[in-house]
C-alpha atoms as a PDB file:
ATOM      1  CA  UNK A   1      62.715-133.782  -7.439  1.00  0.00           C
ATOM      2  CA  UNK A   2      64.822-130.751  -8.555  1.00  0.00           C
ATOM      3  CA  UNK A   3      61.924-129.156  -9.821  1.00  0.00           C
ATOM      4  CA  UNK A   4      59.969-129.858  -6.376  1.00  0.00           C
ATOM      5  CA  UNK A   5      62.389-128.589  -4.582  1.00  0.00           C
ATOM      6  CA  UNK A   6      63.254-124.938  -6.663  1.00  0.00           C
ATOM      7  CA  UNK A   7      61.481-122.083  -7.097  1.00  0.00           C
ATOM      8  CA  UNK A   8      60.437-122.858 -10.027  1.00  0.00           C
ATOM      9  CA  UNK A   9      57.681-124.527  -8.842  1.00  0.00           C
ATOM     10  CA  UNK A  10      56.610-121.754  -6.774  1.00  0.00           C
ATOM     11  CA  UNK A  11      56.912-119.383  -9.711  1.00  0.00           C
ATOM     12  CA  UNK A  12      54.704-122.165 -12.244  1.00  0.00           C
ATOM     13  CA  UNK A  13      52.145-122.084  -9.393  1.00  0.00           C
ATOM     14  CA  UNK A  14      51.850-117.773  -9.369  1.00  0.00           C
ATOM     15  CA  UNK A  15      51.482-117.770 -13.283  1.00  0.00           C
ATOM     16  CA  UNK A  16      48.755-120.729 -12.535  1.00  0.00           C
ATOM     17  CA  UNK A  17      46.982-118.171  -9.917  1.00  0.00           C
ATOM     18  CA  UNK A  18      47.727-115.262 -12.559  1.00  0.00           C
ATOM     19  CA  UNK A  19      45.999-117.228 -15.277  1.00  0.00           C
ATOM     20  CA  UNK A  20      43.231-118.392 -12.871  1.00  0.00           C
ATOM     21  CA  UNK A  21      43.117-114.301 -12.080  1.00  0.00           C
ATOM     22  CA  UNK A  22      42.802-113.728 -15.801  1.00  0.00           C
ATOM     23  CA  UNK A  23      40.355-116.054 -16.677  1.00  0.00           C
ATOM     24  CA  UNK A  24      38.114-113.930 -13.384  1.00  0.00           C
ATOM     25  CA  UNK A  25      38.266-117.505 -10.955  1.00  0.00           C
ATOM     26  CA  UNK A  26      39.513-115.193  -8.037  1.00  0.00           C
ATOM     27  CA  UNK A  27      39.007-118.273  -5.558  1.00  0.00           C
ATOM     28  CA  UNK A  28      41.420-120.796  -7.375  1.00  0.00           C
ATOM     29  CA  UNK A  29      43.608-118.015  -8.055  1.00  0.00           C
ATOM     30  CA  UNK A  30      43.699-116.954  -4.272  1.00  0.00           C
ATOM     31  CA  UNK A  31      43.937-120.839  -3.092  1.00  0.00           C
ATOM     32  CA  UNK A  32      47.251-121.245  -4.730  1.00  0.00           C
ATOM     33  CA  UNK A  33      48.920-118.363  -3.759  1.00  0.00           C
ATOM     34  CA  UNK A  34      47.577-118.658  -0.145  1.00  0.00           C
ATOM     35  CA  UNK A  35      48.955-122.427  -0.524  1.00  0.00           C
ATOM     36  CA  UNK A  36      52.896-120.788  -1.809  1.00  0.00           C
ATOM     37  CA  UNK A  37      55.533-121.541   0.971  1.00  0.00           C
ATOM     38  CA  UNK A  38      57.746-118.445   1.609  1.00  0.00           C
ATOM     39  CA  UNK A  39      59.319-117.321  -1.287  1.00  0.00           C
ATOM     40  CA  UNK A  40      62.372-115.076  -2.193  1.00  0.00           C
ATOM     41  CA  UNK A  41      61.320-111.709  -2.277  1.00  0.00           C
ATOM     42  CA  UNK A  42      60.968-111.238  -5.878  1.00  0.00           C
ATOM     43  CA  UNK A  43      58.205-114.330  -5.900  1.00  0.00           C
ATOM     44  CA  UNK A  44      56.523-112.767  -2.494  1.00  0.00           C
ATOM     45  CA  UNK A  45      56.920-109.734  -4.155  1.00  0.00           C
ATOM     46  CA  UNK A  46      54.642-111.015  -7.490  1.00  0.00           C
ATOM     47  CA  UNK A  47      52.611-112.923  -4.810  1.00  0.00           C
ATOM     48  CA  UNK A  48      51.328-109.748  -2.917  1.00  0.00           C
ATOM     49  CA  UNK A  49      50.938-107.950  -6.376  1.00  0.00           C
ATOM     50  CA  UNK A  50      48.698-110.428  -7.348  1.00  0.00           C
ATOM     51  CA  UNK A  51      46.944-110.420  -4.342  1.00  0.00           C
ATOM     52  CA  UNK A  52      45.838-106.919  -4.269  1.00  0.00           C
ATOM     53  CA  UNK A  53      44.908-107.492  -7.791  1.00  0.00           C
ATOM     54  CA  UNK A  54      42.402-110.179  -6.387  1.00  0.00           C
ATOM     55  CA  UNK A  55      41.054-107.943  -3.934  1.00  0.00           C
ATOM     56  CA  UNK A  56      40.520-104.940  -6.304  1.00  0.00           C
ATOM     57  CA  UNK A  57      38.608-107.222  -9.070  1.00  0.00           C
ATOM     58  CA  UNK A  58      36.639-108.313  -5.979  1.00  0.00           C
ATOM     59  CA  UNK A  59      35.722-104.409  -4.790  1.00  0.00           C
ATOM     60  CA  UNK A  60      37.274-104.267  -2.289  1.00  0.00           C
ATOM     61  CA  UNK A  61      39.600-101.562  -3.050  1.00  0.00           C
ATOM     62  CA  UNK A  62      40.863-100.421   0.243  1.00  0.00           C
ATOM     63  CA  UNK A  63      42.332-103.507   1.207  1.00  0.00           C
ATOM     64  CA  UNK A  64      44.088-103.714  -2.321  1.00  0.00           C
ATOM     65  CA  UNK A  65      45.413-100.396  -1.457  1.00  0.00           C
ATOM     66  CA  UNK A  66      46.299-101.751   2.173  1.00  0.00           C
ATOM     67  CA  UNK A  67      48.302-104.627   1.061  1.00  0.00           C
ATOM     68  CA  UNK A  68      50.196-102.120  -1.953  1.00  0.00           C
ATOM     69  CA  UNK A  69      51.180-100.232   0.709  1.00  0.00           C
ATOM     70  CA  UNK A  70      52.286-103.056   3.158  1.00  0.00           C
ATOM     71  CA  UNK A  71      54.155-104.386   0.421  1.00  0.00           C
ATOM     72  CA  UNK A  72      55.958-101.179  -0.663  1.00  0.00           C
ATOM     73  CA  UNK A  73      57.103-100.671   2.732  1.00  0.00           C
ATOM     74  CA  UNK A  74      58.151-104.766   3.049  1.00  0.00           C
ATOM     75  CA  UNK A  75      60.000-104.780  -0.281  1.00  0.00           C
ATOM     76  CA  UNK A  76      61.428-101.473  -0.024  1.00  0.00           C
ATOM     77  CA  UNK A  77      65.053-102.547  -1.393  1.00  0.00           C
ATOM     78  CA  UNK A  78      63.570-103.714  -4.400  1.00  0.00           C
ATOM     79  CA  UNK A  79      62.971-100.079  -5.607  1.00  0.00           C
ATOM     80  CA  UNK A  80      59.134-101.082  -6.570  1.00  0.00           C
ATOM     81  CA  UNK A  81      57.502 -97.993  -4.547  1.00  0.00           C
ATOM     82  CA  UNK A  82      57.510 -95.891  -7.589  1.00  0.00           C
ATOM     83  CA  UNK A  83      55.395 -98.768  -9.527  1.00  0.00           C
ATOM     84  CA  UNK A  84      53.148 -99.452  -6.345  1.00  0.00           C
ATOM     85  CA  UNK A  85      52.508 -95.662  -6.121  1.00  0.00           C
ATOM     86  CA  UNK A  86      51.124 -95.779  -9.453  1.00  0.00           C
ATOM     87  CA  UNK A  87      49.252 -98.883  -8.865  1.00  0.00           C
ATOM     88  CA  UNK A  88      47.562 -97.146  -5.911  1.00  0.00           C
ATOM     89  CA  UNK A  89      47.018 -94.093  -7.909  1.00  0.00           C
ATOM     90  CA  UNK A  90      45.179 -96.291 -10.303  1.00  0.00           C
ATOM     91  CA  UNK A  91      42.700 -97.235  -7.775  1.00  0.00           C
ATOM     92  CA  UNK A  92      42.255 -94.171  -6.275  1.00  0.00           C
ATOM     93  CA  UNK A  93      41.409 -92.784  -9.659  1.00  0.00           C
ATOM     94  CA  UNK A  94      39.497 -95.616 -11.380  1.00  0.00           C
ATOM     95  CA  UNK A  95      37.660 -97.055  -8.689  1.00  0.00           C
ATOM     96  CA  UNK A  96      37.106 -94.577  -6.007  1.00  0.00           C
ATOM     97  CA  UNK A  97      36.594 -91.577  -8.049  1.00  0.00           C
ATOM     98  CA  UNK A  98      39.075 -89.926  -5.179  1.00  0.00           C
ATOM     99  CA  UNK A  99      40.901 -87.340  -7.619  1.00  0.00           C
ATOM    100  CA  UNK A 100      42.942 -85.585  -5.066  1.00  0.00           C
ATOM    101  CA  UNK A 101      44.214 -88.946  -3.693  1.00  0.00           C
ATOM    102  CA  UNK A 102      45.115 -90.361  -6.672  1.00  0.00           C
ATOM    103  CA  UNK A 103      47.162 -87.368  -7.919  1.00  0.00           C
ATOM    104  CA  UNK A 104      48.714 -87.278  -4.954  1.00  0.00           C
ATOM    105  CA  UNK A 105      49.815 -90.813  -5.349  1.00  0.00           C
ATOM    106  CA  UNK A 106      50.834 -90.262  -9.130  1.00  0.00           C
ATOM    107  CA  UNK A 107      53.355 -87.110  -8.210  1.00  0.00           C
ATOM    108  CA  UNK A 108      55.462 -89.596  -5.869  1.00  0.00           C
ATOM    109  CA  UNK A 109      55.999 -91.366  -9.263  1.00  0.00           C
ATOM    110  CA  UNK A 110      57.013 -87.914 -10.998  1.00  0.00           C
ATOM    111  CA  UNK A 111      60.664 -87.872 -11.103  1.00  0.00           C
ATOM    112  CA  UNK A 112      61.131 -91.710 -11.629  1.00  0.00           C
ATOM    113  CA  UNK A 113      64.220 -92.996 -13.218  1.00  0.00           C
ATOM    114  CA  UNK A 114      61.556 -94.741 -15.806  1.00  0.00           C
ATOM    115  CA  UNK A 115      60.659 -92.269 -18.178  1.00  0.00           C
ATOM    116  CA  UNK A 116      57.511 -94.118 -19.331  1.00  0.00           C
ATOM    117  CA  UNK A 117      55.830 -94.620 -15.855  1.00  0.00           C
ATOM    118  CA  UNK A 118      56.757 -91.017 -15.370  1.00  0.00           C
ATOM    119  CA  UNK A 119      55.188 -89.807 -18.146  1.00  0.00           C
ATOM    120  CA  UNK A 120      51.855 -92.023 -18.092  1.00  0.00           C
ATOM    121  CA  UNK A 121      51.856 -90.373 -14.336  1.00  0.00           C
ATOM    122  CA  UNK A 122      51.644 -86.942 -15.358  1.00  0.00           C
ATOM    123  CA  UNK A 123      48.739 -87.747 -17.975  1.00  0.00           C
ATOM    124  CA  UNK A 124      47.274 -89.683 -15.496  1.00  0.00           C
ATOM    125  CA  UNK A 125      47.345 -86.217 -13.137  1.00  0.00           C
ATOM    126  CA  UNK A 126      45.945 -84.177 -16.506  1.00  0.00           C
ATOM    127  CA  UNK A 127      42.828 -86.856 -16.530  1.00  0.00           C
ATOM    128  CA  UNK A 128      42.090 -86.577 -12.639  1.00  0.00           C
ATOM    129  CA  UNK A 129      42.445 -82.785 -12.999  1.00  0.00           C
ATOM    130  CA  UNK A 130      39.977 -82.759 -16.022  1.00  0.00           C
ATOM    131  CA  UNK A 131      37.658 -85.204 -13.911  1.00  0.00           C
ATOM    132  CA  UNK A 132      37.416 -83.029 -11.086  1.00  0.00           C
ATOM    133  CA  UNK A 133      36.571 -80.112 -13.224  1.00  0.00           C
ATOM    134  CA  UNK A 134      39.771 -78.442 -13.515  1.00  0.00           C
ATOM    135  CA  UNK A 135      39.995 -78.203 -16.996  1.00  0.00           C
ATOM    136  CA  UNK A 136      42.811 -75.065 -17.415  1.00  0.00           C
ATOM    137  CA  UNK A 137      45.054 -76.655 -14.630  1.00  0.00           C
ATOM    138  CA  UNK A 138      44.905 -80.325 -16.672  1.00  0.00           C
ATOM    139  CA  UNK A 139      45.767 -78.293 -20.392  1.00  0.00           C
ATOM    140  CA  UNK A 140      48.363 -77.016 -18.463  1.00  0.00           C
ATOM    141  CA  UNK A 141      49.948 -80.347 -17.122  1.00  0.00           C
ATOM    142  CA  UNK A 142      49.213 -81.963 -20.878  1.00  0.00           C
ATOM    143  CA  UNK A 143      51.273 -78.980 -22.751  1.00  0.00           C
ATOM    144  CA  UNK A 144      54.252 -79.918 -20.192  1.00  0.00           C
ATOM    145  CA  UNK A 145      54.500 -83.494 -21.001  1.00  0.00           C
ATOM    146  CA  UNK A 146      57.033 -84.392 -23.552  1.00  0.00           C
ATOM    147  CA  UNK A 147      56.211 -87.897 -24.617  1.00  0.00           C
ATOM    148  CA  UNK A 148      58.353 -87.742 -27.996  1.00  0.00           C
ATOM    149  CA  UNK A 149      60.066 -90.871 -27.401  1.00  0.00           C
ATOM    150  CA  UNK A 150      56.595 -92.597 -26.626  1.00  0.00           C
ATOM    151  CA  UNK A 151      54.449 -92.164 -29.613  1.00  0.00           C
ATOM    152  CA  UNK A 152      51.198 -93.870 -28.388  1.00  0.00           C
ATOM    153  CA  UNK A 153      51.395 -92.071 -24.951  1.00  0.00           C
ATOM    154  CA  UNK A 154      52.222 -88.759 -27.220  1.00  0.00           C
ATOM    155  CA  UNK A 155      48.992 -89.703 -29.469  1.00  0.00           C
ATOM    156  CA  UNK A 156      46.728 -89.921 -26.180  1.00  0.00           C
ATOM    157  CA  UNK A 157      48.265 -86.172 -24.751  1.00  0.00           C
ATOM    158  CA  UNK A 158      47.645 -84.531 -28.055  1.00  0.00           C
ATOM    159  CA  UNK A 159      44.278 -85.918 -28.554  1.00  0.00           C
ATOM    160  CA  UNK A 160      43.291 -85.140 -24.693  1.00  0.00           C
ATOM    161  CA  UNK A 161      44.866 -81.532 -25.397  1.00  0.00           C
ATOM    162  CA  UNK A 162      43.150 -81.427 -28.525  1.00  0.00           C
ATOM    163  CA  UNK A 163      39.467 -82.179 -26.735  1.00  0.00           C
ATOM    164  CA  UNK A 164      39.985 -79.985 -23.792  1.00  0.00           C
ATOM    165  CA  UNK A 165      40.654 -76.531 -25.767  1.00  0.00           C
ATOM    166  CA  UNK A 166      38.671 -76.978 -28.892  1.00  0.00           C
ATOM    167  CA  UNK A 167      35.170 -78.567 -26.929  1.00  0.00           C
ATOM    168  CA  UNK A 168      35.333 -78.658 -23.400  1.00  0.00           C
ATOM    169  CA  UNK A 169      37.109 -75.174 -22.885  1.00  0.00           C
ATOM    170  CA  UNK A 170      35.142 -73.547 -25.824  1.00  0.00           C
ATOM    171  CA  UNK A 171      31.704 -74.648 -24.641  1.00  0.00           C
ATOM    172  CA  UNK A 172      32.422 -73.279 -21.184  1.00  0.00           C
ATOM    173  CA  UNK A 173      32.873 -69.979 -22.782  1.00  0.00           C
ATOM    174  CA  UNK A 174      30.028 -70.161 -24.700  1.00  0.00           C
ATOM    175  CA  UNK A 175      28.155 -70.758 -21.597  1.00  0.00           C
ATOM    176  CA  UNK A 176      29.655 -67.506 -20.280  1.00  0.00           C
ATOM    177  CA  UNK A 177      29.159 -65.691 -23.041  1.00  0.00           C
ATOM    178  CA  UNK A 178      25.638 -66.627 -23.452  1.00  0.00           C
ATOM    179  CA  UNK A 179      24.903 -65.924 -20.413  1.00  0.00           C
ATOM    180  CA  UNK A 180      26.255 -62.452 -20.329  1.00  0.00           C
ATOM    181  CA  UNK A 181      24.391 -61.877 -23.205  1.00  0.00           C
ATOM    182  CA  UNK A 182      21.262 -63.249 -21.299  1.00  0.00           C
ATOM    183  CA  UNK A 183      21.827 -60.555 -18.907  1.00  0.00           C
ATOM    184  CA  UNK A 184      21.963 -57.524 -21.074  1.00  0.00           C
ATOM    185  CA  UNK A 185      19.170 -58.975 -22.719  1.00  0.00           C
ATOM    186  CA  UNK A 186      16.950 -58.818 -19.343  1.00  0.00           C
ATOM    187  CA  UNK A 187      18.939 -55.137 -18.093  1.00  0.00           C
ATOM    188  CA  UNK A 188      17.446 -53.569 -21.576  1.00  0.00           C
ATOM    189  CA  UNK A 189      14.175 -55.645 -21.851  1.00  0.00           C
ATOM    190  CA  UNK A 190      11.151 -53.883 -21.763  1.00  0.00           C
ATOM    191  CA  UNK A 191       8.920 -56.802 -20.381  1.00  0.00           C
ATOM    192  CA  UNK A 192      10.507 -57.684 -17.650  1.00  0.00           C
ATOM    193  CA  UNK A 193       8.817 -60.944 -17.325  1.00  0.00           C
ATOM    194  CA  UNK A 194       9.124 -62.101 -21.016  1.00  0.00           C
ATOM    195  CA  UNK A 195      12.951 -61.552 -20.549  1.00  0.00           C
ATOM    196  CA  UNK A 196      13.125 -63.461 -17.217  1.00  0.00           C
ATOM    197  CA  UNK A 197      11.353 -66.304 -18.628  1.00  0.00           C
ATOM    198  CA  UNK A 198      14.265 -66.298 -21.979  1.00  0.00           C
ATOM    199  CA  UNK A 199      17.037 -65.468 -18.913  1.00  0.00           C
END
């Protein structure tokens, strides 16, 4: 009866949904949680989370990103907008392919009072940068990040860093290069159409 009657119950039946979630049976794990009485906020809280993680592993990402935001703005004295920012950054970046969103989602989360989520943000900006074909402005935002106290996350920057200047930064200016030297190629080229074909 005690057990009935507590949250406990209601917080056996989200880890039910969350292992429902897990095990990718997004209909039992959305029938429980649409079955949860109202909770205190820290359940409804979970319960929304979980939600939106339904939604995104379902595609439809902009509802996910609806009910983050909904949420943030519900929850607000729970200090959980830094952690639904990211969340929504996440989205933006791995599902949509929207760059400029996500970044700007991931620098609300710059400046958190946890370091980690701060830190994982700004690598998070580095990647979107690099995906959208800013390569200089992401080695920029890598070489800023001081992840000493986090040796994985450190690991992942260096390596990142490491790939950027030595491949993707040195092959553009081969390109370049090449290319210039394409150019002087055709300028002192006798036949003209021999050097347009090499150009």
């Amino acid at each position: 009866k005690v057990f009935k009657r507590s949250e406990w119950k209601s917080n056996y039946y989200l880890l039910v949904s969350e292992a429902f979630f897990k095990a990718n049976n997004m209909e039992l794990a959305r029938r429980i949680i649409d079955e949860l009485p109202i909770l205190s906020d820290s359940l409804e809280y979970k319960k929304e989370i979980l939600r939106a993680d339904i939604l995104r592993k379902e595609g439809f990402y902009h509802k996910a990103i609806s009910i983050l935001s909904v949420t943030g703005r519900k929850f607000s004295h729970l200090n959980v907008g830094d952690e639904l920012n990211y969340k929504i950054g996440e989205i933006f970046f791995t599902n949509l392919k929207d760059y400029d969103s996500a970044i700007r989602y991931y620098k609300l989360v710059v400046g958190n009072p946890n370091r980690f989520l701060e830190k994982i943000s700004k690598y998070k900006i580095a990647i979107c940068l690099e995906s959208a074909g800013n390569v200089e402005e992401a080695i920029k935002v890598l070489y800023k990040i001081d992840a000493d106290n986090y040796p994985d996350l450190k690991n992942k920057i260096e390596k990142k860093r490491d790939y950027l200047n030595n491949f993707v930064r040195k092959n553009t200016n081969k390109a370049v290069t090449d290319l210039i030297h394409s150019f002087a190629s055709y300028i002192n080229d006798a036949d003209k159409q021999k050097a347009k074909l090499n150009l």
